[in-house]
Protein backbone atom coordinates (compact mmCIF):
# COMPACT_ATOMS: atom_id res chain seq x y z
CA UNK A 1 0.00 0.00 0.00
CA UNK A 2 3.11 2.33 0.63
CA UNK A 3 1.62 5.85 1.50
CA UNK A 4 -1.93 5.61 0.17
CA UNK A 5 -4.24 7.32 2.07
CA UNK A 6 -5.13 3.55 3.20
CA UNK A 7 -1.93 2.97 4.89
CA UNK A 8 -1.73 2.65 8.51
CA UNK A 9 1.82 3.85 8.36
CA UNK A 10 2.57 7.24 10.39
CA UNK A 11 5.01 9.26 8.16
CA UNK A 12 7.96 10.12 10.74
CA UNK A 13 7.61 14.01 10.56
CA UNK A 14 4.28 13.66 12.40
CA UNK A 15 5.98 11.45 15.05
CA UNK A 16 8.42 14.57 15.20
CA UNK A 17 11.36 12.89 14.11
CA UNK A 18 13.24 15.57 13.80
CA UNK A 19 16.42 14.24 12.03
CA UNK A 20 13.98 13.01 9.24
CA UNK A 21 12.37 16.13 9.11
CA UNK A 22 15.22 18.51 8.49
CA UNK A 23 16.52 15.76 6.38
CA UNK A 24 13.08 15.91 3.98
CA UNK A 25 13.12 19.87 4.72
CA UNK A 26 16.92 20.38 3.43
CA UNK A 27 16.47 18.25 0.54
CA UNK A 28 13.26 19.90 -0.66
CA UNK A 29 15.77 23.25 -0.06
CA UNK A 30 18.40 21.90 -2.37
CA UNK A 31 15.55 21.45 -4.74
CA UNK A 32 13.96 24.26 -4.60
CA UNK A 33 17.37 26.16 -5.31
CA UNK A 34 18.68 24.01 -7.54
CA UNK A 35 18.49 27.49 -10.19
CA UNK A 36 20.06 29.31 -7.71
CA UNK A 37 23.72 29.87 -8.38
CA UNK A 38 26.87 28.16 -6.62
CA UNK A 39 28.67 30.31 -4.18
CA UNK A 40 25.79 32.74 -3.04
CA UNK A 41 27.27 32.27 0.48
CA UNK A 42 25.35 29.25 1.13
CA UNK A 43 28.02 26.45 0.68
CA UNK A 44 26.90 24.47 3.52
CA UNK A 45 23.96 23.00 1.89
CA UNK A 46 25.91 21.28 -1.29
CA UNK A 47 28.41 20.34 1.43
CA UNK A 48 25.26 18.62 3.32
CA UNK A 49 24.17 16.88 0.64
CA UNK A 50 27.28 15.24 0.00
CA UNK A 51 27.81 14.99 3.82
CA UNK A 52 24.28 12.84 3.78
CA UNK A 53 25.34 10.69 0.56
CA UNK A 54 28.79 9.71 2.63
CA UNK A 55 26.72 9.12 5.66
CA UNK A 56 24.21 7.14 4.52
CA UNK A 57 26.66 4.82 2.90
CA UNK A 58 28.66 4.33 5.74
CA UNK A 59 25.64 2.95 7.50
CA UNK A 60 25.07 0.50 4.62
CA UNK A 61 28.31 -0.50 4.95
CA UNK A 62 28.65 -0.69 8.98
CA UNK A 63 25.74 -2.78 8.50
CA UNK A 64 27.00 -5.55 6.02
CA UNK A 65 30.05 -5.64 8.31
CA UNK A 66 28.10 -6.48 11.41
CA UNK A 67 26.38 -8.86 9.74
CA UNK A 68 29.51 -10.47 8.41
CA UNK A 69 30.60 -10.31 11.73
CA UNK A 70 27.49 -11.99 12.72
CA UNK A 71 28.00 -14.54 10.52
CA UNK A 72 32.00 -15.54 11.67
CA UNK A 73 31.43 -15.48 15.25
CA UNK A 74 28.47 -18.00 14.38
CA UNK A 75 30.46 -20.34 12.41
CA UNK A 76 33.28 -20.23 14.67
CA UNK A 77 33.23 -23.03 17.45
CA UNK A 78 34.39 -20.85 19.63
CA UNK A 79 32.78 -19.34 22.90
CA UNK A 80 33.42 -15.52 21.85
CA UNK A 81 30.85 -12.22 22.35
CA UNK A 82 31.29 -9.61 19.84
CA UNK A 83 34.07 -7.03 21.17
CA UNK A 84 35.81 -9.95 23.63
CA UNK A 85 38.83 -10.28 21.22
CA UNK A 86 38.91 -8.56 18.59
CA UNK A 87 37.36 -10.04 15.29
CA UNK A 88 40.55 -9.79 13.09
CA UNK A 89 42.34 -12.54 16.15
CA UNK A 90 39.02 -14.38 15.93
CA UNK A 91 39.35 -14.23 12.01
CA UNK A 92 42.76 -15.84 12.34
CA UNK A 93 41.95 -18.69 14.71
CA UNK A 94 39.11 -19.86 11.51
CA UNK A 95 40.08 -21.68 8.87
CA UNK A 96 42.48 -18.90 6.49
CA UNK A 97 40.82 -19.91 3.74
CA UNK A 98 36.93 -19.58 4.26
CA UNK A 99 35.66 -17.16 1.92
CA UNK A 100 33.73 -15.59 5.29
CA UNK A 101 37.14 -14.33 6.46
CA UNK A 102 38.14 -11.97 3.21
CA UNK A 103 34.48 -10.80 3.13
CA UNK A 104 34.65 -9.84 6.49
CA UNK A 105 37.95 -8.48 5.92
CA UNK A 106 36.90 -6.61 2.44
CA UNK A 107 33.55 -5.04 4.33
CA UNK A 108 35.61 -4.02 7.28
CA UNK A 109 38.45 -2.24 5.60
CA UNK A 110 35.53 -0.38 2.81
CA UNK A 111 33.42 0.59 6.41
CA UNK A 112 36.94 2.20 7.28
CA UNK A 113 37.39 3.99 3.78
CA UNK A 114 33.76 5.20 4.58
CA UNK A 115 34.23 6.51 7.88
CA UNK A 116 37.25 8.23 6.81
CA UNK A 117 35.74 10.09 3.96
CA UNK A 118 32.35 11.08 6.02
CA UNK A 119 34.80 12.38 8.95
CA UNK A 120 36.47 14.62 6.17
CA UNK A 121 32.74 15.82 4.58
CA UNK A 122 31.40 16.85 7.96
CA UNK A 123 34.67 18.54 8.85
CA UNK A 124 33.78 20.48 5.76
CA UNK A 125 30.31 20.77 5.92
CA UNK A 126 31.09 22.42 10.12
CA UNK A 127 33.42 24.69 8.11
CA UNK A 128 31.29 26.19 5.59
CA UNK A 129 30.22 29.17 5.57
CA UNK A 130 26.42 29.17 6.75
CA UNK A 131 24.48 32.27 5.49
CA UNK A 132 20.67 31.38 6.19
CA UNK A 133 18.60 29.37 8.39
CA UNK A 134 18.64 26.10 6.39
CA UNK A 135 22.43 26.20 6.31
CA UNK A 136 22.30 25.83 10.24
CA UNK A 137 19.73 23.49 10.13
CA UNK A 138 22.20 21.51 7.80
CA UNK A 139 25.12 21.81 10.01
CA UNK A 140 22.57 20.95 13.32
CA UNK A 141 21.41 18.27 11.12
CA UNK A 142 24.87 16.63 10.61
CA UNK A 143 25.85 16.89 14.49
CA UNK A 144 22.83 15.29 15.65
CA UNK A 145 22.73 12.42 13.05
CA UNK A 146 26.49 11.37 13.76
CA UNK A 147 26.20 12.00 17.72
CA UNK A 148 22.91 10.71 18.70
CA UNK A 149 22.67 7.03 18.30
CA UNK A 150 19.28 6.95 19.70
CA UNK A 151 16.29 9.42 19.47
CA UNK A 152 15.39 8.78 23.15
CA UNK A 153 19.28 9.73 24.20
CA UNK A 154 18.64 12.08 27.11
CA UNK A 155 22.48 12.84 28.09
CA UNK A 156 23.61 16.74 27.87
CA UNK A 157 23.89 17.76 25.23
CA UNK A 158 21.29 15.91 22.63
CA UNK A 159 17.81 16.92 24.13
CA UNK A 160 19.80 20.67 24.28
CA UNK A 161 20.50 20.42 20.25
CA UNK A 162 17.53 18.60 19.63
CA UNK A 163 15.49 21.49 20.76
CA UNK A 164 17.22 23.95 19.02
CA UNK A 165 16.69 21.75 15.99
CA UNK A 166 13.23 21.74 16.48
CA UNK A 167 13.13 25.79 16.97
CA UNK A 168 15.26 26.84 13.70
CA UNK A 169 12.74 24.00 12.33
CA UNK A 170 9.24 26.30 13.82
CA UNK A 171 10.61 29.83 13.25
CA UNK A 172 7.95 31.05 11.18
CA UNK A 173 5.61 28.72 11.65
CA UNK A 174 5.29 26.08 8.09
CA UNK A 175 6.85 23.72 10.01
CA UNK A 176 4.04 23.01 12.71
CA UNK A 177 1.54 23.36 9.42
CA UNK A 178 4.11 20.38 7.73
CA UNK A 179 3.40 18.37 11.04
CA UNK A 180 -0.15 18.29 11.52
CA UNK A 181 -0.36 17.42 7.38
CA UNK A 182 0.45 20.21 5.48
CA UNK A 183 2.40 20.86 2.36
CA UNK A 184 6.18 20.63 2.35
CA UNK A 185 7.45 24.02 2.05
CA UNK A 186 11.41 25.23 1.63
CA UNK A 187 13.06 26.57 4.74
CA UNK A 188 12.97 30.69 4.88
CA UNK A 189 16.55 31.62 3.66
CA UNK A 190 16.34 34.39 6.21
């Protein structure tokens, strides 16, 4: 059914996600300035997108290698929790040549590459200059999604952040209308 009017599905921006919500809100920016022209002092919403791109493929790839992972530490005979040892000792003491072992070893080291690059994109992205409201929102965006590992985190200084998300989010008001069902709008460059 997807998102018919039939589905029973609650989109996330009326569960107040906010992550996903600045996410959809950003993008639709992008889009909605796509005519605009580069370097009219808002640099830190092409360095977002590429920011998201990095970060959503380093999740794909953290997850392959933890299921990889999964998949060793099952077929070893061994008595060993995840984190005990170390996988690549673990990976030694199975057989050298079991296809499992280069996988694993293949995932682990393109997870790395990953992390590396999306360290060096939101570097850049906290950088840029920021010259309206959806530029902050980016850069908010990109500290929340890397630090908070759970929505319901309630250690100093996510619910802080979050909040301030969820103001720059409200300031003039679409943004409560997008919530309760309304019409995706672009974020006020103001």
């Amino acid at each position: 059914m997807g998102d018919s009017e039939n589905s029973r599905t609650v989109p996330a921006i009326t569960c107040r996600n906010l992550l996903k919500t600045a996410e959809w809100l950003l993008t639709a920016q992008i889009a909605d300035r796509s005519h605009v022209s580069q370097g009219s002092g808002d640099d830190a919403l092409g360095h977002w997108r590429a920011w998201l791109g990095a970060f959503e493929r380093l999740e794909r790839l953290s997850a392959v290698q933890q299921r990889l992972e999964a998949e060793l530490l099952e077929a070893s005979s061994l008595n060993v929790r995840r984190g005990d040892a170390g996988l690549r000792s673990l990976a030694c003491v199975i057989a050298a040549d079991d296809g499992r072992v280069e996988a694993y070893r293949q995932a682990e080291q393109a997870m790395e590459d990953a992390a590396e690059i999306e360290d060096l994109l939101a570097f850049t992205l906290s950088a840029a200059d920021g010259a309206s409201i959806a530029a902050v929102v980016a850069k908010l965006h990109c500290v929340l999604q890397r630090g908070e590992h759970d929505p319901g985190f309630e250690a100093f200084p996510w619910p802080e952040l979050s909040r301030v998300l969820d103001d720059l989010l409200s300031i003039d008001g679409r943004i409560v209308n997008i919530r309760q069902g309304g019409v995706l709008q672009p974020i006020d460059s103001g």
